[in-house]
N, C-alpha and C. Protein backbone atom coordinates (compact mmCIF):
# COMPACT_ATOMS: atom_id res chain seq x y z
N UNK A 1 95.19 102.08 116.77
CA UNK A 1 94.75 103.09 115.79
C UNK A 1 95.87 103.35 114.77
N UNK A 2 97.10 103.48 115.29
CA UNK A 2 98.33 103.85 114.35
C UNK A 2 98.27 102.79 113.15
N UNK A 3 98.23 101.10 113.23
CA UNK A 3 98.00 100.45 112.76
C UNK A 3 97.00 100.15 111.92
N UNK A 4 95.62 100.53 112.08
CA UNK A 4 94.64 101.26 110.70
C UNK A 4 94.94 102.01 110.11
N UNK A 5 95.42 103.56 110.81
CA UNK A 5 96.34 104.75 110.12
C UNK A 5 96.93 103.75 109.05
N UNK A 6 98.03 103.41 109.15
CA UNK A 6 98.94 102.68 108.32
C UNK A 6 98.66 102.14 107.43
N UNK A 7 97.31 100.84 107.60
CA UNK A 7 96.77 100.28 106.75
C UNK A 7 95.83 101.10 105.65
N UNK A 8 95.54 102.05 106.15
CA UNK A 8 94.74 103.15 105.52
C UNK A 8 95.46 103.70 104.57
N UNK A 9 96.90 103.80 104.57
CA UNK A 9 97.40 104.71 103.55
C UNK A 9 98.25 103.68 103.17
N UNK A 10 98.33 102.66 102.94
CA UNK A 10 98.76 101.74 102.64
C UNK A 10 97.89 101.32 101.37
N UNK A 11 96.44 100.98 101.48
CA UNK A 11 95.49 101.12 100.80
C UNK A 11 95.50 101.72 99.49
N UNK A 12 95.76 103.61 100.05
CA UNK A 12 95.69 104.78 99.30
C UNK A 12 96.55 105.02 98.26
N UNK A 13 98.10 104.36 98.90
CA UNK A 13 98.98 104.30 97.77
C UNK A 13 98.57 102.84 97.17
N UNK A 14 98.67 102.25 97.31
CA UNK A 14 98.08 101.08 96.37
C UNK A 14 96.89 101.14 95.52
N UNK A 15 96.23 102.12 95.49
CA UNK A 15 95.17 102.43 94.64
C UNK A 15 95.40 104.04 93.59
N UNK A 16 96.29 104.50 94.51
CA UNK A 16 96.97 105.81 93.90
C UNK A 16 98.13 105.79 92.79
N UNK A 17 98.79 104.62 93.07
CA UNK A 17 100.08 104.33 92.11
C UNK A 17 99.84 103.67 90.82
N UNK A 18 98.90 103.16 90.92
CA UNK A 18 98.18 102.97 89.03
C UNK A 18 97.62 103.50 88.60
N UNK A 19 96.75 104.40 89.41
CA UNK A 19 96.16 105.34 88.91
C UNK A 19 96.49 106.42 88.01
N UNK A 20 97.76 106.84 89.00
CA UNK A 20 99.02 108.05 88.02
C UNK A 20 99.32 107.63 87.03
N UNK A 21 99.95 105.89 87.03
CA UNK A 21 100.39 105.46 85.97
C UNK A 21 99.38 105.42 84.57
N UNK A 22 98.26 105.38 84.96
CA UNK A 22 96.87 105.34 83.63
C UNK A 22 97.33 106.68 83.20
N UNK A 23 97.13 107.94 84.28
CA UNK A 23 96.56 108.78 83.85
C UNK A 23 98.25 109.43 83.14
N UNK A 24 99.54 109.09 83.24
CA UNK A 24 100.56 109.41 82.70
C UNK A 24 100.65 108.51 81.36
């Protein structure tokens, strides 16, 4: 489970960190 956890927010920042960058 820790290992989905991980992959899960692994995901989140990888979809979160360009996002900021668009919206900056």
């Amino acid at each position: 489970m820790e290992v989905n956890t991980l992959a899960f927010i692994a995901v989140l920042l990888f979809l979160a960190v360009p996002t900021a960058f668009l919206l900056i």
